[in-house]
Protein backbone atom coordinates (compact mmCIF):
# COMPACT_ATOMS: atom_id res chain seq x y z
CA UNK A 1 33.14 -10.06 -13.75
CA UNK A 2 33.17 -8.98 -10.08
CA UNK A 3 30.26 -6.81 -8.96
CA UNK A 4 31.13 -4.18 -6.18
CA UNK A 5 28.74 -4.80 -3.12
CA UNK A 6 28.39 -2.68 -0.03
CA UNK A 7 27.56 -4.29 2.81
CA UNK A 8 24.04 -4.09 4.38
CA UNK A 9 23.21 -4.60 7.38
CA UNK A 10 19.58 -4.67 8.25
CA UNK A 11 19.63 -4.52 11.76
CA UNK A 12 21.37 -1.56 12.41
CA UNK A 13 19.07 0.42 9.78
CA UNK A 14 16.92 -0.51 11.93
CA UNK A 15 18.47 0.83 15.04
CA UNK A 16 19.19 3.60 13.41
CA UNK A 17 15.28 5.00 13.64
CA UNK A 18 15.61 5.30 17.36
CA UNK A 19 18.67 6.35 19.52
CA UNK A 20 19.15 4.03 22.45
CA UNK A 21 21.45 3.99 25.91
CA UNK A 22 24.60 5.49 25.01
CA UNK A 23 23.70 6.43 21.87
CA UNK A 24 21.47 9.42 23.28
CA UNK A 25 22.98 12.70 22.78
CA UNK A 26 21.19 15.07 25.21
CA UNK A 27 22.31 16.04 28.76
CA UNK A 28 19.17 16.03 30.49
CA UNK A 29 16.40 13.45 29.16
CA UNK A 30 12.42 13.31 30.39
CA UNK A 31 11.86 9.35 31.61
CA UNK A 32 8.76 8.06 31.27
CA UNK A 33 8.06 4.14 31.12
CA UNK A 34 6.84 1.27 33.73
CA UNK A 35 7.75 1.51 36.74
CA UNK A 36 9.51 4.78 37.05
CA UNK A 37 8.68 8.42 38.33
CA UNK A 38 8.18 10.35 35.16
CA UNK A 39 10.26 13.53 35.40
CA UNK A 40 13.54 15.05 33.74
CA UNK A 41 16.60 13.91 34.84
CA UNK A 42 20.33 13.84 33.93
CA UNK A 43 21.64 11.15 31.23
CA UNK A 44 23.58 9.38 33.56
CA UNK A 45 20.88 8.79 36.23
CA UNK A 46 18.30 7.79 33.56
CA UNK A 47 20.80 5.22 32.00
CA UNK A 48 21.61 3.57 35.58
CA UNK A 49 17.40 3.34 36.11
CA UNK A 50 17.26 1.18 33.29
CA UNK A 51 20.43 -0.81 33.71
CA UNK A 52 18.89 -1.35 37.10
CA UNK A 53 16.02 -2.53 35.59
CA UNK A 54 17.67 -4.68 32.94
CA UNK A 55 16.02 -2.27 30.24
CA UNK A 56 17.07 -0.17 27.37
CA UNK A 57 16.87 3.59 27.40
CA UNK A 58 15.04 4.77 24.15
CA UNK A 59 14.76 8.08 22.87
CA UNK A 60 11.65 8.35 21.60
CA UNK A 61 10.74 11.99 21.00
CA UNK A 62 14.40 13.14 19.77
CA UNK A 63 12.71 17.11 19.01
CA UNK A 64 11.20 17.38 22.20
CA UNK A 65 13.02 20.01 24.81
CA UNK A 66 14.07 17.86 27.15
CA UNK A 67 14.27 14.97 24.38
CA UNK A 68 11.31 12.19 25.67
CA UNK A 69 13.12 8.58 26.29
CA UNK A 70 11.25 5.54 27.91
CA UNK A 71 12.87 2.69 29.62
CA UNK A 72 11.42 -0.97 27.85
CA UNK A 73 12.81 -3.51 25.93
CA UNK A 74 13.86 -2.43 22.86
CA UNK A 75 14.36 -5.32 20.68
CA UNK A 76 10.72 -6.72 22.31
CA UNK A 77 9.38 -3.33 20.78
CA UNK A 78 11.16 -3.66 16.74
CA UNK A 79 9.62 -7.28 17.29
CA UNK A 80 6.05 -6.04 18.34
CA UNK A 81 6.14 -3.23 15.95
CA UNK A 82 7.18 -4.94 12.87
CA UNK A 83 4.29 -7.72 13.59
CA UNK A 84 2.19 -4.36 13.82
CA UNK A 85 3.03 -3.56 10.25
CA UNK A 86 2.88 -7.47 9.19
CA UNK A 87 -0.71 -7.20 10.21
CA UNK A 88 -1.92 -4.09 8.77
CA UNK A 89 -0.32 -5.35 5.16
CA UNK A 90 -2.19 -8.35 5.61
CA UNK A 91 -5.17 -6.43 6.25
CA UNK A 92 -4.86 -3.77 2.89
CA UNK A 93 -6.80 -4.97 -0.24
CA UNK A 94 -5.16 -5.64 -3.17
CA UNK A 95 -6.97 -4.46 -6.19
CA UNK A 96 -6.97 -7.06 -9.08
CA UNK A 97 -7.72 -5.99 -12.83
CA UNK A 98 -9.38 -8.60 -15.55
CA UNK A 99 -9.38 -7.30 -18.77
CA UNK A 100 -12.09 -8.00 -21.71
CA UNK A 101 -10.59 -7.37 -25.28
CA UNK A 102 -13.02 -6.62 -28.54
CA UNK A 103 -12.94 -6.28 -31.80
CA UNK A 104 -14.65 -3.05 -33.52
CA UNK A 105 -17.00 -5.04 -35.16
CA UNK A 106 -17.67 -7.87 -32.28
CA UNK A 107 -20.31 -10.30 -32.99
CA UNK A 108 -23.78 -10.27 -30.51
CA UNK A 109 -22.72 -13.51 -29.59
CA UNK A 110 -19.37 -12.71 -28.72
CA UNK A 111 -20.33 -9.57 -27.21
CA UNK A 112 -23.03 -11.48 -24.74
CA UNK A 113 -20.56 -13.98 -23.94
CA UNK A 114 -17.55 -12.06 -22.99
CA UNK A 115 -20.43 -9.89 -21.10
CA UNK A 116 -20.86 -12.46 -18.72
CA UNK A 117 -17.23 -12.95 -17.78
CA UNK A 118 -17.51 -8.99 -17.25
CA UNK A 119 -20.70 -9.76 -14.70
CA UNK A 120 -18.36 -12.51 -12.55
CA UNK A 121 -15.22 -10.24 -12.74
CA UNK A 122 -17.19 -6.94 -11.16
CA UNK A 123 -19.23 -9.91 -8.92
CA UNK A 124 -16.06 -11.37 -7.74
CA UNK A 125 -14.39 -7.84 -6.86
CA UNK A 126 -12.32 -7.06 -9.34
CA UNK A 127 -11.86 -4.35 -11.83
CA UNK A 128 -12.49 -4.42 -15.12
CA UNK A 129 -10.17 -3.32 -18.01
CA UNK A 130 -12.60 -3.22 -21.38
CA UNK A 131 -11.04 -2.54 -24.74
CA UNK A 132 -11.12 -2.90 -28.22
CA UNK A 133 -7.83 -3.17 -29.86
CA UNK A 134 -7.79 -2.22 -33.39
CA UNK A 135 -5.29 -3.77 -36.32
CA UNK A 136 -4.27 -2.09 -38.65
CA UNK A 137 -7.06 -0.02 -41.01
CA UNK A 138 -9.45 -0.87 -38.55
CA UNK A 139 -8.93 2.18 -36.50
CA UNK A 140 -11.87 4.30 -39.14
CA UNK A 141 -14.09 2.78 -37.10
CA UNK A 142 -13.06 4.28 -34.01
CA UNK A 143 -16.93 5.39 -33.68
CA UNK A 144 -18.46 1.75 -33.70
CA UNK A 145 -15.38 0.96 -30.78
CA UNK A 146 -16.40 3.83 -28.61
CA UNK A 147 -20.46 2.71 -29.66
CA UNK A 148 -19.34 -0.91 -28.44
CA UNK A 149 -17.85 0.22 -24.77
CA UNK A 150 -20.78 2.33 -23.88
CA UNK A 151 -22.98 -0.53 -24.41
CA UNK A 152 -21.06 -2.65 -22.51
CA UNK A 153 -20.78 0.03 -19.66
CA UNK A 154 -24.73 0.17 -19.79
CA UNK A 155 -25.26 -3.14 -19.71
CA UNK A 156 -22.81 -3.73 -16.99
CA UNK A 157 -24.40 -0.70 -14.35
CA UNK A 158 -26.38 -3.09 -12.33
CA UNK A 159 -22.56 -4.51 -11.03
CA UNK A 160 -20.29 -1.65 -11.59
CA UNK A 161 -19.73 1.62 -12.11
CA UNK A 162 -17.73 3.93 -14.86
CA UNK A 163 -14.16 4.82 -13.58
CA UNK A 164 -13.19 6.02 -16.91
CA UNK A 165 -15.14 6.69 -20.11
CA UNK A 166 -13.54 5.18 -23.48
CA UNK A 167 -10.75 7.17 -24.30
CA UNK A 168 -8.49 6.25 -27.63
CA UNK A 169 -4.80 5.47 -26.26
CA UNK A 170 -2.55 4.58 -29.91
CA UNK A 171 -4.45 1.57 -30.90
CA UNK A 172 -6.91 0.86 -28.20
CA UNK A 173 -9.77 2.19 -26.75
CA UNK A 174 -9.56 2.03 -22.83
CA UNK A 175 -12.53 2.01 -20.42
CA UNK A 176 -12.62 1.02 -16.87
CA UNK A 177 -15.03 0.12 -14.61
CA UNK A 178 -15.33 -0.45 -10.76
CA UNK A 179 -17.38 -2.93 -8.91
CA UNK A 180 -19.92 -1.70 -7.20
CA UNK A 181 -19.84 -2.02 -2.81
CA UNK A 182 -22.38 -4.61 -2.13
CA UNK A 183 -24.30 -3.91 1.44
């Protein structure tokens, strides 16, 4: 079975966000950049001030009346702006969830230990998912559930805080919490 492909080519989507030399549409252009006296001037004289430079002629502020173009290397700035980007990716937090599952009639002992596996989650960052999943005719004691995850969320407000109160969702009742910013 053949599949039907287009092709794709990255680098002239990329292109595509800025028009450069002959590309540019307008008769008269403003130049700014290095090296050159900012002012508007016809197409053809901006294009032979960058050739003379060895530069590219990009159009930077296509709305603008005279359109805005600046004379620079333009695959120098795709290369500087997409290690811009790299670094401010690199930079964003990604949030990580750990979730704790009970029972509507947990044990103390189970309870206090998956408690402290709650304390390093919300120590180490991360949000916590609580629930307690009920099976089958379990769900009449939807009260002692809901009684369970409050606890828990008191117990646990030293290290984080309540994003979302226990709230039944089909068979489980759902409550987040959020670390708390340490100073």
């Amino acid at each position: 079975m053949r599949r039907n492909r287009r092709s794709y080519n990255r680098r002239e989507s990329q292109e595509d966000k800025h028009r450069i030399n002959s590309k540019i549409r307008s008769e008269e252009v403003r130049v700014v950049g290095d090296n050159v006296e900012v002012g508007v001037y016809p197409i053809k004289q901006a294009l032979s001030m960058a050739d003379e430079q060895g530069l590219d002629l990009v159009e930077i502020s296509p709305n603008a009346n005279p359109p805005v173009c600046k004379i620079m290397d333009y695959k120098k700035f795709l290369y500087e702006q997409k290690k811009r980007e790299k670094a401010l990716k690199s930079k964003a937090t990604k949030v990580v969830v750990k979730e704790i599952r009970f029972g509507p009639q947990t044990d103390d002992h189970d309870y206090e230990f998956k408690k402290k596996h709650a304390i390093k989650f919300l120590k180490d960052g991360a949000k916590l998912k609580a629930f307690v999943f009920f099976k089958g005719r379990s769900i009449v004691f939807k009260e002692q559930g809901q009684i369970l995850l409050l606890r828990l969320a008191q117990d646990l407000e030293e290290f984080g805080k309540v994003e979302q109160m226990p709230k039944l969702e089909g068979k489980r009742m759902i409550m987040f919490i959020a670390p708390k910013k340490n100073k």
